[in-house]
Protein backbone atom coordinates (compact mmCIF):
# COMPACT_ATOMS: atom_id res chain seq x y z
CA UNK A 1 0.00 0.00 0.00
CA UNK A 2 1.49 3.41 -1.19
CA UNK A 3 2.32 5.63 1.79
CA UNK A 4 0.26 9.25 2.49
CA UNK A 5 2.43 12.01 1.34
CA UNK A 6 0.84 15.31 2.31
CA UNK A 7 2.45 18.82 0.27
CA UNK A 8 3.19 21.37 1.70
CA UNK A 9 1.95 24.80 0.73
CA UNK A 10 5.35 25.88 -1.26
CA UNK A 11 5.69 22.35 -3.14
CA UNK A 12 1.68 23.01 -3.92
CA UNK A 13 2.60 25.97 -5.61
CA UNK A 14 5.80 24.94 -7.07
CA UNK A 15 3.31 22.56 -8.82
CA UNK A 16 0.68 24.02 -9.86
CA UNK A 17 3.29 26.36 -11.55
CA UNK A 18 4.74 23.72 -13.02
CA UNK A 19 1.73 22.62 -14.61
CA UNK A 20 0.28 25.65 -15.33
CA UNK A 21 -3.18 26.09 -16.92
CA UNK A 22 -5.58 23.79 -16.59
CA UNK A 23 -4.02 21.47 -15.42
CA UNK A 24 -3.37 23.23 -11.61
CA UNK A 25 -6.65 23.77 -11.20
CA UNK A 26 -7.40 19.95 -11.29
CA UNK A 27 -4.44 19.58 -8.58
CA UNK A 28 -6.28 22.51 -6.62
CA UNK A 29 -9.71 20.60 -6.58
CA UNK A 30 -7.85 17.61 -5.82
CA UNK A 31 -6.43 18.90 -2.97
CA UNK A 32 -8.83 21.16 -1.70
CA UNK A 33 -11.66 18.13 -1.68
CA UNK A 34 -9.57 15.59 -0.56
CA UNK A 35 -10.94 13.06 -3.82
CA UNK A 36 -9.07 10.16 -4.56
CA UNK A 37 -8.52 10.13 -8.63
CA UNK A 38 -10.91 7.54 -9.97
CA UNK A 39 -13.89 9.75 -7.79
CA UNK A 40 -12.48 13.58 -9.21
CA UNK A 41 -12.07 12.07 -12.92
CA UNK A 42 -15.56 10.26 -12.43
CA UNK A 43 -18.09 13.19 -11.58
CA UNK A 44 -20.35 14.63 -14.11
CA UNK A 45 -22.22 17.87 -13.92
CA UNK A 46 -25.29 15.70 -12.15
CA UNK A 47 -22.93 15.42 -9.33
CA UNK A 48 -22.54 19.22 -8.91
CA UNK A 49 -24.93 21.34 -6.83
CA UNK A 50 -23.66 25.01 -7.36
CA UNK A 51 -26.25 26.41 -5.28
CA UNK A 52 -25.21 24.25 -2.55
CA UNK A 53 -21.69 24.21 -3.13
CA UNK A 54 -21.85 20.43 -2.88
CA UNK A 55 -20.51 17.18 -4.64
CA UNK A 56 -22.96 14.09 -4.80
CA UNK A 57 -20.43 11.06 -4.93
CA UNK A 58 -21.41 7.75 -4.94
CA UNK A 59 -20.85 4.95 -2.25
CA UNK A 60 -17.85 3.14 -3.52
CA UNK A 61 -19.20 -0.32 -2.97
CA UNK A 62 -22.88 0.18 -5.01
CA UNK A 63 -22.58 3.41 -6.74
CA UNK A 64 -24.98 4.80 -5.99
């Protein structure tokens, strides 16, 4: 099992400069939301309530 490797704030930025556009903006919502990569790459605009600033994932196990 990989080990948990948290960034910190300047090696986020080094990063997302790195990247650049859009690219860091998908490593901002990753980090900001805490998704694992198979959920964040997986949502569709059903999932997204704007007016509650909300995402709607599934349960891993039925999907639903």
């Amino acid at each position: 099992m990989p080990t948990l490797r948290v960034l910190t704030q300047e090696e986020e930025v080094k990063l997302c400069a790195a990247l650049g556009a859009p690219w860091n903006l998908w490593v901002k919502f990753a980090l900001l939301t805490g998704l694992k990569q198979s959920e964040q790459f997986s949502l569709c605009w059903r999932d997204v309530d704007l007016e509650r600033l909300a995402l709607l994932l599934p349960h891993p196990s039925t999907g639903v």
